[in-house]
Protein backbone atom coordinates (compact mmCIF):
# COMPACT_ATOMS: atom_id res chain seq x y z
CA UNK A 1 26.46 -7.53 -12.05
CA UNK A 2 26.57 -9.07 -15.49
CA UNK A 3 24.47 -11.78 -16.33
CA UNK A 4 25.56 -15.16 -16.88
CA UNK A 5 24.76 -16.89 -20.06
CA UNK A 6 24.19 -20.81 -18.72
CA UNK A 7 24.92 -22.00 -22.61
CA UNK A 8 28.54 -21.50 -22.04
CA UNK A 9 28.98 -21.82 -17.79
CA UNK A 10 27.67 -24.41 -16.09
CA UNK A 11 27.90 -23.75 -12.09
CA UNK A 12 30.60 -26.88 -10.44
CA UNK A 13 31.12 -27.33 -6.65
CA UNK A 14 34.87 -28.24 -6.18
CA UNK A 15 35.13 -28.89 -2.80
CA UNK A 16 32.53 -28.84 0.12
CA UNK A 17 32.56 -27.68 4.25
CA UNK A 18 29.92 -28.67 6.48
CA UNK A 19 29.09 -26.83 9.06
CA UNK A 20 27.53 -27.61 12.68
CA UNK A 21 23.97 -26.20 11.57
CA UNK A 22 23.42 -28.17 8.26
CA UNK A 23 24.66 -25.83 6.04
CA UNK A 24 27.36 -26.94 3.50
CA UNK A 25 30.14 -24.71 2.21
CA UNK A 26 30.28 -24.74 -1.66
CA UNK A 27 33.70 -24.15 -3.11
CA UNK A 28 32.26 -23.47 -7.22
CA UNK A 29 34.34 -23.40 -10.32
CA UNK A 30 33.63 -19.63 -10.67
CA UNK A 31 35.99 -18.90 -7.27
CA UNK A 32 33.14 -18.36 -5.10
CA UNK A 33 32.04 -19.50 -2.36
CA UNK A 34 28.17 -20.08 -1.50
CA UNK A 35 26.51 -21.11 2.05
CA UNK A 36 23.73 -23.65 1.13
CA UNK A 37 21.60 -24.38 3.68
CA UNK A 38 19.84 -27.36 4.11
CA UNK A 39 17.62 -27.37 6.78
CA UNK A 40 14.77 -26.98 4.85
CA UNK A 41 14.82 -29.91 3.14
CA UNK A 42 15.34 -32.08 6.27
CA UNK A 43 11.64 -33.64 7.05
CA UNK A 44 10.14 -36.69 7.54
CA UNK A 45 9.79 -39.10 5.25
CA UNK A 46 11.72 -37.40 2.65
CA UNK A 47 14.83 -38.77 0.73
CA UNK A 48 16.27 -35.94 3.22
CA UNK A 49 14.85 -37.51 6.30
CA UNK A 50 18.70 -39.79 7.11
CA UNK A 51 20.46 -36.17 6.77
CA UNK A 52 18.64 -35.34 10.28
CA UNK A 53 21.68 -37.08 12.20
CA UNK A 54 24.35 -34.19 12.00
CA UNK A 55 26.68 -37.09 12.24
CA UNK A 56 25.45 -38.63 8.81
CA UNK A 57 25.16 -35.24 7.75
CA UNK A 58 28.58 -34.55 7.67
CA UNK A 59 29.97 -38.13 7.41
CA UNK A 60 28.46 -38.77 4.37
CA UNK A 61 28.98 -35.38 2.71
CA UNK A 62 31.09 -35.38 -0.99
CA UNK A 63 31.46 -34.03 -4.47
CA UNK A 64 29.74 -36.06 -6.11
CA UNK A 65 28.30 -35.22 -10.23
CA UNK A 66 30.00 -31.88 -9.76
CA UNK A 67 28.04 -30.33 -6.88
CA UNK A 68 26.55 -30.95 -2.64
CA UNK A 69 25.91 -34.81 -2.26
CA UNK A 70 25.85 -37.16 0.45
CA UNK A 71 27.01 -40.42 -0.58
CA UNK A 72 24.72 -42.70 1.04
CA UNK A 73 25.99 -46.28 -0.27
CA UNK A 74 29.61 -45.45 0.84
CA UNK A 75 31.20 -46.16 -2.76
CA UNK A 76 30.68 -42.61 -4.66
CA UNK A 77 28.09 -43.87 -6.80
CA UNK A 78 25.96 -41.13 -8.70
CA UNK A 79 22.73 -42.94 -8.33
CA UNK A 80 23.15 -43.98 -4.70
CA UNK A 81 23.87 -40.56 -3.47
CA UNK A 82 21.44 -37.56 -2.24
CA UNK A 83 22.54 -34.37 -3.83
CA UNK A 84 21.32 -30.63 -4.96
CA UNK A 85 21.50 -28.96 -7.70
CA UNK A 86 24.12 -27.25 -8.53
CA UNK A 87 22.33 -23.94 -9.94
CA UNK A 88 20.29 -23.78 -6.56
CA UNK A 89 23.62 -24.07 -5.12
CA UNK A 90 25.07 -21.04 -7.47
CA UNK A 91 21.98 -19.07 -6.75
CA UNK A 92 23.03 -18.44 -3.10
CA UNK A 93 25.25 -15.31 -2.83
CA UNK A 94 28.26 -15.66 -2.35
CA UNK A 95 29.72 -15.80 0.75
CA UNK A 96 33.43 -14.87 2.87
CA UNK A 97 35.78 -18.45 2.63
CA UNK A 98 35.44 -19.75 6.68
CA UNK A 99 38.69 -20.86 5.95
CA UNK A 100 40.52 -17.91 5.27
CA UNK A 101 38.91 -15.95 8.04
CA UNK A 102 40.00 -19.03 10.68
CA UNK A 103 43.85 -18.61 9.13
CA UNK A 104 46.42 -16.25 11.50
């Protein structure tokens, strides 16, 4: 695989898919598709810690500064949000679209 050179790509989620184990679907500019999951980060009295109610989890999921956020303040804004960098996002490998396996 050739390597990337980060001065001229930076790594953008598009669109995002939550899934029923807290693990988010990332949709990146490059066409792929990466399974982040988040689990890991989900403790106790962490910024993470409101994410442990799959409900909220998936509620409050978005696109927000280009990659995985959770928009916590309901209004989309960038410093009221929980989100993940989008390079740990891009180092995931990529994954098979669940939507296009779910299509007829």
């Amino acid at each position: 695989m050739e390597k990337i050179d980060f001065r001229h790509f930076m790594p953008q989620v598009l669109q995002v898919l939550p899934t029923d184990n807290f693990e988010v679907y990332a949709y990146l500019n490059d066409g792929s598709v990466r399974l982040y999951d988040v689990k890991p980060l989900l403790k106790k009295n962490t910024v993470f810690e409101s994410l442990m109610d799959i409900q909220t989890f998936k509620d409050k999921l978005a696109v927000i500064n280009h990659t995985i956020a959770w928009d916590m303040g309901g209004n989309r804004d960038p410093y009221k949000c929980i989100d993940i960098d989008p390079l740990a996002i891009f180092e995931k490998a990529p994954v098979a679209d669940p939507l296009t396996e779910a299509a007829p």
